[in-house]
Each structure stands twice: as C-alpha cells, then as structure tokens.
N, C-alpha and C. Protein backbone atom coordinates (compact mmCIF):
# COMPACT_ATOMS: atom_id res chain seq x y z
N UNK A 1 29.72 -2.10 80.10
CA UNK A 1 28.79 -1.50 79.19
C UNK A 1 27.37 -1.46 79.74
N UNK A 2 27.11 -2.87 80.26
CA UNK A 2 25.69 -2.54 80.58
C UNK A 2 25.57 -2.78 82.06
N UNK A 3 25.14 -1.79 82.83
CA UNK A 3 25.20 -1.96 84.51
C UNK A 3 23.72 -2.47 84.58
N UNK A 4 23.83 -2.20 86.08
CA UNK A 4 22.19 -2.79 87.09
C UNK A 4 21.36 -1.68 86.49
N UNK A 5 21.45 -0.91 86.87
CA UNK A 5 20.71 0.30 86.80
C UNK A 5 19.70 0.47 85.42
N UNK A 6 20.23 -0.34 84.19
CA UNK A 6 19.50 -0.37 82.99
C UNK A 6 17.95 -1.29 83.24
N UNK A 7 18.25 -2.24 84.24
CA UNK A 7 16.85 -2.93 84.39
C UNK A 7 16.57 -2.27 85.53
N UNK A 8 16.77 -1.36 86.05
CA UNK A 8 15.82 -0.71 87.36
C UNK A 8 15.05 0.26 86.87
N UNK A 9 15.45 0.45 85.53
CA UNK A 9 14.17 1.78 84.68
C UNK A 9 12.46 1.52 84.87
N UNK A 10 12.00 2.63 84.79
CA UNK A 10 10.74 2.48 84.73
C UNK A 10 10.18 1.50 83.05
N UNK A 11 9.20 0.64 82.90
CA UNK A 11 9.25 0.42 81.40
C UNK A 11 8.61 1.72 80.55
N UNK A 12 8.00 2.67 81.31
CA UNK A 12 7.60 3.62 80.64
C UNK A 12 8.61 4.61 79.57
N UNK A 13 10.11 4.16 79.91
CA UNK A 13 10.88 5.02 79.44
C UNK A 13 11.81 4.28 77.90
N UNK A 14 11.43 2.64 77.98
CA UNK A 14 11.41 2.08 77.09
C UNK A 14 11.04 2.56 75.78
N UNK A 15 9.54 2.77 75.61
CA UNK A 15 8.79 3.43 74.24
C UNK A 15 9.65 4.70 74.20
N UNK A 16 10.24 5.60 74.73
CA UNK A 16 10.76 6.28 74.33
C UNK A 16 11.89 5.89 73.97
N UNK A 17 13.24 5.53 74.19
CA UNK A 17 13.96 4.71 73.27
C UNK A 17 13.45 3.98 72.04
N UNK A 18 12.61 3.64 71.58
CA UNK A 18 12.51 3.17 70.72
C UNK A 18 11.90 4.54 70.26
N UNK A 19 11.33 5.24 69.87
CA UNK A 19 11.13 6.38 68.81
C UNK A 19 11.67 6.70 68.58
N UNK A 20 13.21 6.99 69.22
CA UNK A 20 14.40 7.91 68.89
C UNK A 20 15.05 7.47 67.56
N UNK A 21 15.39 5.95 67.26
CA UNK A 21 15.65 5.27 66.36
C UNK A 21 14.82 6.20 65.16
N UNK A 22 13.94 6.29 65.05
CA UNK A 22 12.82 6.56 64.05
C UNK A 22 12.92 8.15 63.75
N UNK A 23 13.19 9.38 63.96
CA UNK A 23 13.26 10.47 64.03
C UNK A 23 14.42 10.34 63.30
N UNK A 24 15.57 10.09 63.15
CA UNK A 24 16.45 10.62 61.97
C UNK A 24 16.01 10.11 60.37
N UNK A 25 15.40 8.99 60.31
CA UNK A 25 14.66 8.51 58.96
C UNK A 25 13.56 9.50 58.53
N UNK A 26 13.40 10.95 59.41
CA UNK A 26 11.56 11.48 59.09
C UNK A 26 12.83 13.10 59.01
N UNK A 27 13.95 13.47 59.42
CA UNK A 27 14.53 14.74 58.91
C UNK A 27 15.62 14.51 57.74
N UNK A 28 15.24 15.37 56.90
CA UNK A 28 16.35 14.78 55.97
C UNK A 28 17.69 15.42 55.98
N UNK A 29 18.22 14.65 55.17
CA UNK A 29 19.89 14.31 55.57
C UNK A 29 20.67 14.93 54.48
N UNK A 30 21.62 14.95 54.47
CA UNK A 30 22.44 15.06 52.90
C UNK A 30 22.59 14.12 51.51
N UNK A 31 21.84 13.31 52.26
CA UNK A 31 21.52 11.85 51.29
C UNK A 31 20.54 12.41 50.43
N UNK A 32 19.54 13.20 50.85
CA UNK A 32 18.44 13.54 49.82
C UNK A 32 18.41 14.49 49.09
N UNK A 33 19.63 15.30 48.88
CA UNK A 33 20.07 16.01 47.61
C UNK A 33 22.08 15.07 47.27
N UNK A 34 21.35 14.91 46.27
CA UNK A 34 22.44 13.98 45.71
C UNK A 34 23.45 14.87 44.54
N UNK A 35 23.06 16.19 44.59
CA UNK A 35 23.66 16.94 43.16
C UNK A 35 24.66 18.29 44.35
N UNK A 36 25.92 18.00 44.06
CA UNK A 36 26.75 19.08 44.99
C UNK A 36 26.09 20.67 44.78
N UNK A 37 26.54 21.19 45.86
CA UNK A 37 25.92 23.04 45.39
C UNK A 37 27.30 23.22 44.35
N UNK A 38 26.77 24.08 43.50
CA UNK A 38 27.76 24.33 42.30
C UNK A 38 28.83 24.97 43.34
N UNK A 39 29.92 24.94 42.66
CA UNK A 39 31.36 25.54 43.46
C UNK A 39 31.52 24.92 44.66
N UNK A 40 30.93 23.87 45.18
CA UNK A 40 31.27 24.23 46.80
C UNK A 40 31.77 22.63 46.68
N UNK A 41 32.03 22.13 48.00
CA UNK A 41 32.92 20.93 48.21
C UNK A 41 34.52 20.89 47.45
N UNK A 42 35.06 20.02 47.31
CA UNK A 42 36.27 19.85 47.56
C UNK A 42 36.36 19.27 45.66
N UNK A 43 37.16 20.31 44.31
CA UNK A 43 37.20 20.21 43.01
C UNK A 43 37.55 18.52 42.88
N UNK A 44 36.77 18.41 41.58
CA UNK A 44 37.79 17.00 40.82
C UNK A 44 38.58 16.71 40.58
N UNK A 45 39.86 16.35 40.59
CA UNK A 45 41.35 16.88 40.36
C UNK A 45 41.74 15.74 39.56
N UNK A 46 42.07 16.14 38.38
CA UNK A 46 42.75 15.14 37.10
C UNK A 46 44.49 15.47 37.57
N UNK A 47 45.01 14.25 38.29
CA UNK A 47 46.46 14.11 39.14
C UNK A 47 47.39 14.37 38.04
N UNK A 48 48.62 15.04 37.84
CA UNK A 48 49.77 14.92 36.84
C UNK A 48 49.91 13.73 36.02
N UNK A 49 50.03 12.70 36.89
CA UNK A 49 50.44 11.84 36.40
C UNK A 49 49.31 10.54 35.49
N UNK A 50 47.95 11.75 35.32
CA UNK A 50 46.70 11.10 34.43
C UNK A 50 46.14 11.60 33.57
N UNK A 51 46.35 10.96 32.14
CA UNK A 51 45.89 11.64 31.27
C UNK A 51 44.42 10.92 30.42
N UNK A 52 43.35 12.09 30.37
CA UNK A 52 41.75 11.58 30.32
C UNK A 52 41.82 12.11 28.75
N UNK A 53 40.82 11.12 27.91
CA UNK A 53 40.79 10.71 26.33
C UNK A 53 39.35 11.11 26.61
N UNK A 54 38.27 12.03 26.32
CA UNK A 54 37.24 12.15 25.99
C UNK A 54 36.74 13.37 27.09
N UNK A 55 35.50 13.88 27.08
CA UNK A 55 34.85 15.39 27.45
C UNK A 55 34.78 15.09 28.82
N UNK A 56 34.84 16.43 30.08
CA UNK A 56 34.49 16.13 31.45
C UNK A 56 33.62 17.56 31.87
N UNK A 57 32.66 16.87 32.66
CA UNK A 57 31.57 17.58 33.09
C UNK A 57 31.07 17.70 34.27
N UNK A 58 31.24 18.74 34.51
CA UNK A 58 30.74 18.70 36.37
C UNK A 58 30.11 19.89 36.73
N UNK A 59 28.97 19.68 37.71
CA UNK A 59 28.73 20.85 38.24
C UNK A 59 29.18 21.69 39.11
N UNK A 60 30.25 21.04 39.53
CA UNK A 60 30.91 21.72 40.57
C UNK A 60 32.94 22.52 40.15
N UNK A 61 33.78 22.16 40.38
CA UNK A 61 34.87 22.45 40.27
C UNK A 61 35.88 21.55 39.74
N UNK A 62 36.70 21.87 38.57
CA UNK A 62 37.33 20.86 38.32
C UNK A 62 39.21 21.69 37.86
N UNK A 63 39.98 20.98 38.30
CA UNK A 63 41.19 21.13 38.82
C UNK A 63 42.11 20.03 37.76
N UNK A 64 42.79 20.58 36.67
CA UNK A 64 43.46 19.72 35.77
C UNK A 64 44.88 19.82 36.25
N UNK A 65 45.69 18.84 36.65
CA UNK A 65 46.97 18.73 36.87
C UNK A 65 47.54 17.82 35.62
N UNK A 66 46.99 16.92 35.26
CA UNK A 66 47.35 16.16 34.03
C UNK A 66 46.91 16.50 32.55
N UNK A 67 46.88 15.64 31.99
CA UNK A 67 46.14 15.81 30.18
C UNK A 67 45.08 15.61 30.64
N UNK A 68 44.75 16.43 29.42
CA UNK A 68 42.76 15.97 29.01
C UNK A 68 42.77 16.42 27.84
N UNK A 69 42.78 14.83 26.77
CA UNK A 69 42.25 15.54 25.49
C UNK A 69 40.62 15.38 25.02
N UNK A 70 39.90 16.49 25.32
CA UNK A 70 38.71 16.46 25.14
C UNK A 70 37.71 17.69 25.89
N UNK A 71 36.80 18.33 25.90
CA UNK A 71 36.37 19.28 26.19
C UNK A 71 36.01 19.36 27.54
N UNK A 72 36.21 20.57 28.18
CA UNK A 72 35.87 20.50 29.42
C UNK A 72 34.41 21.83 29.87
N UNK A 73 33.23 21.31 30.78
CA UNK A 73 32.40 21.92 31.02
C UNK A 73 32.42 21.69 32.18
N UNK A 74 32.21 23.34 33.30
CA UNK A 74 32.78 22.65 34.49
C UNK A 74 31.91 24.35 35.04
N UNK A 75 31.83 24.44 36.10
CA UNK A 75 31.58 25.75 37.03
C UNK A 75 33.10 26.43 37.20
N UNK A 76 33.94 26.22 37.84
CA UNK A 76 35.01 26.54 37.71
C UNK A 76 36.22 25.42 36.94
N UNK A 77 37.05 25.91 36.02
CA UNK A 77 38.10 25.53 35.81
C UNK A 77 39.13 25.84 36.30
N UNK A 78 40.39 25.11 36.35
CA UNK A 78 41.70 25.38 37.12
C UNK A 78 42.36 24.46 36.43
N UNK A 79 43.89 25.02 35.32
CA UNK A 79 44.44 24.37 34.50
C UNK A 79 46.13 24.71 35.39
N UNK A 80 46.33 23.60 36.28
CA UNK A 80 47.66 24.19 36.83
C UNK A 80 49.21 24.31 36.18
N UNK A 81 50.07 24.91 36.26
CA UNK A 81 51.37 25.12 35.63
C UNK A 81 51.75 23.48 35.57
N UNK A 82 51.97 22.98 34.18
CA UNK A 82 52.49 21.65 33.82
C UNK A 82 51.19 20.82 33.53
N UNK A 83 49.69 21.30 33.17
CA UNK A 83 48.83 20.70 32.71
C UNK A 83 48.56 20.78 31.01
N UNK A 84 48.02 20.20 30.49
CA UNK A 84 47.77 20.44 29.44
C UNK A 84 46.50 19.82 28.99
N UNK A 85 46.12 20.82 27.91
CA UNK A 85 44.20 20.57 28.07
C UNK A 85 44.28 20.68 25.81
N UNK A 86 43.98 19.78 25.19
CA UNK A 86 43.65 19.85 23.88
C UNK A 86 41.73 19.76 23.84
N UNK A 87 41.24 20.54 23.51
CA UNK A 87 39.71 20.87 23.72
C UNK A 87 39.36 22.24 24.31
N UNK A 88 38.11 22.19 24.14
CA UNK A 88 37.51 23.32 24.27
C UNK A 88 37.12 23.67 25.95
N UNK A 89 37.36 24.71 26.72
CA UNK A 89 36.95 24.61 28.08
C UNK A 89 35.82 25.61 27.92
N UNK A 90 34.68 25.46 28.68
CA UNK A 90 33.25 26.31 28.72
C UNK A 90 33.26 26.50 30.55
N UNK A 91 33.30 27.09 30.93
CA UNK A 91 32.95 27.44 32.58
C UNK A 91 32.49 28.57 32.86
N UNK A 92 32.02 29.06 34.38
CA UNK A 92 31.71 30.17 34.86
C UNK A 92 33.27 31.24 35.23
N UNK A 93 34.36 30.51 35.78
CA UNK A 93 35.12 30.99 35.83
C UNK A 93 36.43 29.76 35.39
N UNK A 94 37.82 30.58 34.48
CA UNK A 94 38.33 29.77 34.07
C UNK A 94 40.07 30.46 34.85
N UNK A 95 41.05 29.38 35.46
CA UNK A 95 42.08 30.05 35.90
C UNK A 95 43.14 29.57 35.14
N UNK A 96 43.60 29.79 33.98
CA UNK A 96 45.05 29.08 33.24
C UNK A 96 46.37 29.20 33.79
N UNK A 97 47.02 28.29 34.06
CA UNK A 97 48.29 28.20 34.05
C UNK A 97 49.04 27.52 33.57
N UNK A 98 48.80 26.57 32.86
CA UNK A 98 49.27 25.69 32.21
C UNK A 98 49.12 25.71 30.52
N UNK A 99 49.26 24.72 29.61
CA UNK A 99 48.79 25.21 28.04
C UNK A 99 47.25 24.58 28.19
N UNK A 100 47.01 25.23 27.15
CA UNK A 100 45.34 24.83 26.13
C UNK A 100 45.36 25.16 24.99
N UNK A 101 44.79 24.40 24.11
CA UNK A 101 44.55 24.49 22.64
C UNK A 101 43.65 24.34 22.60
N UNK A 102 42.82 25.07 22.38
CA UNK A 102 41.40 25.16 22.24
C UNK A 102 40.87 26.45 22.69
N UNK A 103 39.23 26.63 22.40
CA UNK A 103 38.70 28.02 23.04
C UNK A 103 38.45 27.59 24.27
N UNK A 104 38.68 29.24 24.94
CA UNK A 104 38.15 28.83 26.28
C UNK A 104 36.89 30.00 26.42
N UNK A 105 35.94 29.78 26.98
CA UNK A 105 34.81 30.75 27.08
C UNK A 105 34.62 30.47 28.12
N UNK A 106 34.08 31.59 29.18
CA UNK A 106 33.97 31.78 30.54
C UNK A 106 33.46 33.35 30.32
N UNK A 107 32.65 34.11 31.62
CA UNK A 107 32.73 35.18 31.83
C UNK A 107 33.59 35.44 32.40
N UNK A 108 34.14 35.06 33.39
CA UNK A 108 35.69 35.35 34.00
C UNK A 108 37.19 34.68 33.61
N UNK A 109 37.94 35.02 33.46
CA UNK A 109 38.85 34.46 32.76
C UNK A 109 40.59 35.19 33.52
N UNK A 110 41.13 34.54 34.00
CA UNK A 110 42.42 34.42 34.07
C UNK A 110 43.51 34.02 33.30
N UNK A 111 44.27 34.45 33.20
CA UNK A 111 45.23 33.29 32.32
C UNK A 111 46.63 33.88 32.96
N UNK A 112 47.98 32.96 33.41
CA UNK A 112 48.96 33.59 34.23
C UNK A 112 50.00 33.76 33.75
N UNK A 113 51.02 34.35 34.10
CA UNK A 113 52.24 34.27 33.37
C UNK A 113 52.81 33.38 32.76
N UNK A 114 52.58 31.96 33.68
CA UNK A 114 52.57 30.29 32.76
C UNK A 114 52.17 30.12 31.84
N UNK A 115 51.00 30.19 31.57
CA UNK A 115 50.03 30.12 30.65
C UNK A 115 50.79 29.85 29.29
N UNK A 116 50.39 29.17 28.21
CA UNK A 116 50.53 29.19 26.87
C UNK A 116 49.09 28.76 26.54
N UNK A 117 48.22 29.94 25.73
CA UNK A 117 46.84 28.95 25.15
C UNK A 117 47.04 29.84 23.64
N UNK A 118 46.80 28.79 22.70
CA UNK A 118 46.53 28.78 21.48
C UNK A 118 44.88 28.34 20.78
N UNK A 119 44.21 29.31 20.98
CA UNK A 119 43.28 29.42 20.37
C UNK A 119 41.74 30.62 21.06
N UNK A 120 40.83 31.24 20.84
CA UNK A 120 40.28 32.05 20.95
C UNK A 120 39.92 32.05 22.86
N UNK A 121 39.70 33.20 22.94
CA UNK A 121 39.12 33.72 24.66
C UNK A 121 38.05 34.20 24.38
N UNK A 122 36.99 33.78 24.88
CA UNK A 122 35.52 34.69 24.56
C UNK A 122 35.43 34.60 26.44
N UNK A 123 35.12 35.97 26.90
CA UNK A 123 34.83 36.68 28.20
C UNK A 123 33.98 37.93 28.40
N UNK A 124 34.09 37.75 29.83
CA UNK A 124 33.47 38.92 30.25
C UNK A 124 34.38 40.00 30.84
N UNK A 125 35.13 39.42 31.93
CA UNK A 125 35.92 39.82 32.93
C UNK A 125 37.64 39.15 32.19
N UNK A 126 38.65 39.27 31.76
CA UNK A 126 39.95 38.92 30.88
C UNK A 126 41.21 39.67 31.91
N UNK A 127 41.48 38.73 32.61
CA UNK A 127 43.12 38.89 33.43
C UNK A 127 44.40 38.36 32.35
N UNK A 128 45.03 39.04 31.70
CA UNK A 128 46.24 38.57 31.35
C UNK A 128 47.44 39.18 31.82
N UNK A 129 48.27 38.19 32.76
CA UNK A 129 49.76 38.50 33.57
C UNK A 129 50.55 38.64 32.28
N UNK A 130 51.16 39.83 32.65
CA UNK A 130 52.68 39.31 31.52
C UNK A 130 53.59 38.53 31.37
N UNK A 131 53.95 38.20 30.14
CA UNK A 131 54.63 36.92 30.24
C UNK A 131 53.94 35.98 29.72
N UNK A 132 52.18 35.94 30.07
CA UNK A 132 51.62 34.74 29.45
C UNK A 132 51.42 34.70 28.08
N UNK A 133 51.85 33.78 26.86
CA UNK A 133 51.51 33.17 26.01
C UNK A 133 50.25 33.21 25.34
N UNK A 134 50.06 33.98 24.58
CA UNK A 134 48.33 34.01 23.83
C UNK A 134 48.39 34.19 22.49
N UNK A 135 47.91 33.18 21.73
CA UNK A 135 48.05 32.91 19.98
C UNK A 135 46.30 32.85 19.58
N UNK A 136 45.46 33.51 19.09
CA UNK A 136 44.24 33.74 18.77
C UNK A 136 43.54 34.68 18.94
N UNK A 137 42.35 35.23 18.67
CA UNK A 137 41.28 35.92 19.19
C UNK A 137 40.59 35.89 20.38
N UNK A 138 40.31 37.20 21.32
CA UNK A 138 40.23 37.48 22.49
C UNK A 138 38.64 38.42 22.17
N UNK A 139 37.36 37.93 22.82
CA UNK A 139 36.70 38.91 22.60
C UNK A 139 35.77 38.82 23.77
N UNK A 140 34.78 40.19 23.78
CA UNK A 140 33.77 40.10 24.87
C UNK A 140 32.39 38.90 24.54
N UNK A 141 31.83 38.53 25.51
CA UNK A 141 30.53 37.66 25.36
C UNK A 141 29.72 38.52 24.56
N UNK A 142 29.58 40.04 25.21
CA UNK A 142 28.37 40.77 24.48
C UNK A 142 28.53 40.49 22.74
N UNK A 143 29.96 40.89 22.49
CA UNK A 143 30.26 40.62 21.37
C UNK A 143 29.38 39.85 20.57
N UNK A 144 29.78 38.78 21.09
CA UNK A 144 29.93 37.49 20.41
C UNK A 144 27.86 37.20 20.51
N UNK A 145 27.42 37.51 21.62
CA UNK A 145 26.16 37.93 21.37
C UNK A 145 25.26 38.37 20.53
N UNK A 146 25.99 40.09 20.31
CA UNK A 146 25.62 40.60 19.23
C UNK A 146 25.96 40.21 17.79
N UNK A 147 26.64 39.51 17.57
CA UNK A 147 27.25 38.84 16.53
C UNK A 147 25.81 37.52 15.93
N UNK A 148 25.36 37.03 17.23
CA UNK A 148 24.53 36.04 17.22
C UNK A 148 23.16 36.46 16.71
N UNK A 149 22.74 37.56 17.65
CA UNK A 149 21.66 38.31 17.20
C UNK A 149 21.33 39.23 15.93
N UNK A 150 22.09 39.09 15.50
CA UNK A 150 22.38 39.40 13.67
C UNK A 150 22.17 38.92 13.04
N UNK A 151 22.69 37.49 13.02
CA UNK A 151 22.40 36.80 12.52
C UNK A 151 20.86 36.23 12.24
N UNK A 152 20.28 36.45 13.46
CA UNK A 152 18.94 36.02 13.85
C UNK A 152 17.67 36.78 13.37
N UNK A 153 18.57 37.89 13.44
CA UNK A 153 17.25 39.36 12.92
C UNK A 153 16.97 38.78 11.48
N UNK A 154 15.44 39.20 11.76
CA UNK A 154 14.68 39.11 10.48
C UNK A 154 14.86 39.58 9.11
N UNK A 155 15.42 38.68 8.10
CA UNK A 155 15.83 39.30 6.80
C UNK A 155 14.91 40.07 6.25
N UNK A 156 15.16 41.22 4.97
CA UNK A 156 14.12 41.90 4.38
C UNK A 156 13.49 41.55 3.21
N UNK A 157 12.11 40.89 3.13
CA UNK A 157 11.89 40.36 2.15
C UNK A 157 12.31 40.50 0.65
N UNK A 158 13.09 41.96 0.14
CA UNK A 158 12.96 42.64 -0.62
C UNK A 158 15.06 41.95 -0.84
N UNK A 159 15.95 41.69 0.03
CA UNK A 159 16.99 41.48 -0.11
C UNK A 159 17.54 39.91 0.23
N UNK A 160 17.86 38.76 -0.98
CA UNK A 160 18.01 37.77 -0.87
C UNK A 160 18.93 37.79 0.39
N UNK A 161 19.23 36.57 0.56
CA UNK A 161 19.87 36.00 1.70
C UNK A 161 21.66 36.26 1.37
N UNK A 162 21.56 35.68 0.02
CA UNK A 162 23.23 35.76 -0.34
C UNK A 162 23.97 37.33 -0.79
N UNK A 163 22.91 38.18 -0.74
CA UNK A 163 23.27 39.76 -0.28
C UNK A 163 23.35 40.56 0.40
N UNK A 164 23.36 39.72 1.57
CA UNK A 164 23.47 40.13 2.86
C UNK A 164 25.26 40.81 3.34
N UNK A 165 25.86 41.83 3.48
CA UNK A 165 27.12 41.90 3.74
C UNK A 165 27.78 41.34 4.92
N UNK A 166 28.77 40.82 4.59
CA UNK A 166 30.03 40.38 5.31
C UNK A 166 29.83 40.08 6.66
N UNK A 167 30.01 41.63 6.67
CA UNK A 167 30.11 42.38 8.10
C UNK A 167 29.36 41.62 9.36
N UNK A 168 28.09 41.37 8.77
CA UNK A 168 26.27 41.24 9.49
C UNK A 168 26.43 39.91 9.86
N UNK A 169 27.44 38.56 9.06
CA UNK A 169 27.72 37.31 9.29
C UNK A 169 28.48 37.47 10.46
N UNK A 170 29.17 37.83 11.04
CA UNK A 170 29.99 37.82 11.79
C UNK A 170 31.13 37.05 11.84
N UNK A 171 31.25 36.65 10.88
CA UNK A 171 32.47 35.61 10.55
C UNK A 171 33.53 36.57 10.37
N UNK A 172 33.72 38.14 9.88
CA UNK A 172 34.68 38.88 9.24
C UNK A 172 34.83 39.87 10.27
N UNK A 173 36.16 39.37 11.25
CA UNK A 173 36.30 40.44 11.80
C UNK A 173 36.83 41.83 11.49
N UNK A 174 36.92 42.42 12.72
CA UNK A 174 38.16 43.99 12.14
C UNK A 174 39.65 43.09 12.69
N UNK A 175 40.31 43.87 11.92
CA UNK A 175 42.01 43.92 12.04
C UNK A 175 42.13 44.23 14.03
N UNK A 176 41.34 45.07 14.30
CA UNK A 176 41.99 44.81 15.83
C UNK A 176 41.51 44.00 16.67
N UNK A 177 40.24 43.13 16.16
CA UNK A 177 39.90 42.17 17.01
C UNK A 177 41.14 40.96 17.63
N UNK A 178 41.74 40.91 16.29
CA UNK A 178 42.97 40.05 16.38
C UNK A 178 44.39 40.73 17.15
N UNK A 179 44.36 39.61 18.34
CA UNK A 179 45.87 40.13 19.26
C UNK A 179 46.84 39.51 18.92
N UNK A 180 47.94 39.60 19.48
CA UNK A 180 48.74 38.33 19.32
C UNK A 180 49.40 38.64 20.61
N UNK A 181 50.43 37.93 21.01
CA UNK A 181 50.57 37.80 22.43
C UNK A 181 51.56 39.06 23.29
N UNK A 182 52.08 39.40 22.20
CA UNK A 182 53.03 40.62 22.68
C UNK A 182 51.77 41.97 23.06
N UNK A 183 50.68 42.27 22.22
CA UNK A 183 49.89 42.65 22.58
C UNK A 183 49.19 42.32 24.10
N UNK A 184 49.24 41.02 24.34
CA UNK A 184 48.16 40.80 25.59
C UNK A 184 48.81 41.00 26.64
N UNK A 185 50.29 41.30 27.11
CA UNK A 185 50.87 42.00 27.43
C UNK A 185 50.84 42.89 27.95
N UNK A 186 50.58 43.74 27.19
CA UNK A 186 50.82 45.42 27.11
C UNK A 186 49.19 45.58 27.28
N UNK A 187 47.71 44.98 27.60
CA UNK A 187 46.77 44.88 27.80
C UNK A 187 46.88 44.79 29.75
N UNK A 188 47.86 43.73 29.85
CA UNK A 188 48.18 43.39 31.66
C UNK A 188 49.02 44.53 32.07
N UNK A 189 49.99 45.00 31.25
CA UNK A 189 50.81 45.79 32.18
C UNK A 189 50.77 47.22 32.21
C-alpha cells in the first residue's frame, strides 16, 4: 500500500492533499435536497402480503400490491391485479387493476380489464378496457369545477338562499351522468 516513493515527495505537494478532503463538503450533494423529484426514483410498494390501516402520502409514486384501508394521496398511483384499496385515491395519474371502493380523482385515469371499482371517477383524461368493472359516477374535473363555481357565485340579494334551484347545487345530477358498467364498456370499445 504504501511504497518509498510516498516520502520522496516534495512537501509542497502535501497542502495540496489536504484541500482535496475539503472540496466535496463546499459542492453540494444529494444530501441537500432531501424531498424526491415528484415521479422519479424507484415507487413505494405496499407488498401482497401487507395490509396498511390508515391514509398514505407521498410525493412521489406509490404501487399497492396489498390492502390499504384508508386514503391514498400520491403523484402516481398503481393498484395491481389482486390489490385492494377501501378509501379514497387523489393523484396526478391513477392506473387500476385491482378493486377500490372509494372515489378516485386524478386527471389521468386508467382503469383495466381487472379492475372492479365501486364508487365515483372524477378525471380529465378516462381509459376504460372492457371487461373492467365500474359501479358509480364517472365525470370530468371541469365538471366538477363548474359545479364548484356555482356554488360560489354571488347570490342575488333580491332571492333567498333556500330558493335557489336544484340544478345550481350541484348535488342533482342528469340521468346520463350516471353509468353503470355495461355502459363503460361500450365507452372503451
């Protein structure tokens, strides 16, 4: 390891070895962002054989192979064939293959021939394979937007609050808002 030749150096070349030490402490590293880039690195993966009792949250990607009863907020979701999710999923993009009970809201939204979800889709972008399983209401974000902003608009001083129609609550949909699954279907194919 250490020959002759290490003490035949000039000492002038000493001080330089020692600065070198010191130059990786002054560029920074990956240590000094501690929060993943959204989507990127390697998802959270809830294993088959684990099932999680309360909400999961990440900024990055999360990958359900087991249960989760409890809500999920995530950048991407991924519910694989033989998972099952009781709660609500919120993401940027959501890929179903497995069941869910609950809403799922995403602007992008998949759901696969596996799939069984029982309860509302609020999207932007709505993939349904045939074959997949869908029991609830399916609607756009703008929708559900404009639904919001109705609510919000300024009442007319001249018309109480509790005479306001139906419609303007957004609680009362139309008859075709509502699918049922033989419909979502014939939407994929």
């Amino acid at each position: 390891m250490f020959s002759k030749g290490d003490k035949d150096k000039a000492p002038s070349t000493q001080p330089e070895t020692a600065a070198k030490p010191a130059q990786p402490l002054q560029t920074p590293g990956p240590i000094a962002s501690a929060k993943p880039a959204r989507g990127g690195g390697a998802p959270s993966i809830i294993s088959a054989d684990l099932k999680v009792v309360g909400n999961l949250e990440s900024n990055g990607d999360i990958q359900v192979d087991g249960t989760v009863q409890g809500d999920i907020l995530s950048h991407t979701v991924t519910v694989t064939d033989g998972a099952h999710i009781e709660g609500a999923i919120v993401a940027d993009t959501a890929h179903i293959n497995g069941s869910v009970k609950g809403q799922i809201k995403a602007p992008r939204i998949v759901i696969a021939k596996s799939a069984k979800v029982v309860g509302d889709v609020v999207h932007e972008t709505l993939t349904i394979e045939a074959g997949a399983h869908l029991e609830g209401q399916y609607r756009r974000i703008e929708s559900e937007k404009a639904a919001s902003a109705s609510k919000s608009a300024a009442k007319p001083a001249d018309q109480p609050a509790a005479a306001k129609p139906a419609a303007a609550s957004g609680n009362a949909a139309p008859a075709s808002a509502a699918k049922s699954s033989s419909d979502a279907a014939a939407v994929a194919g």
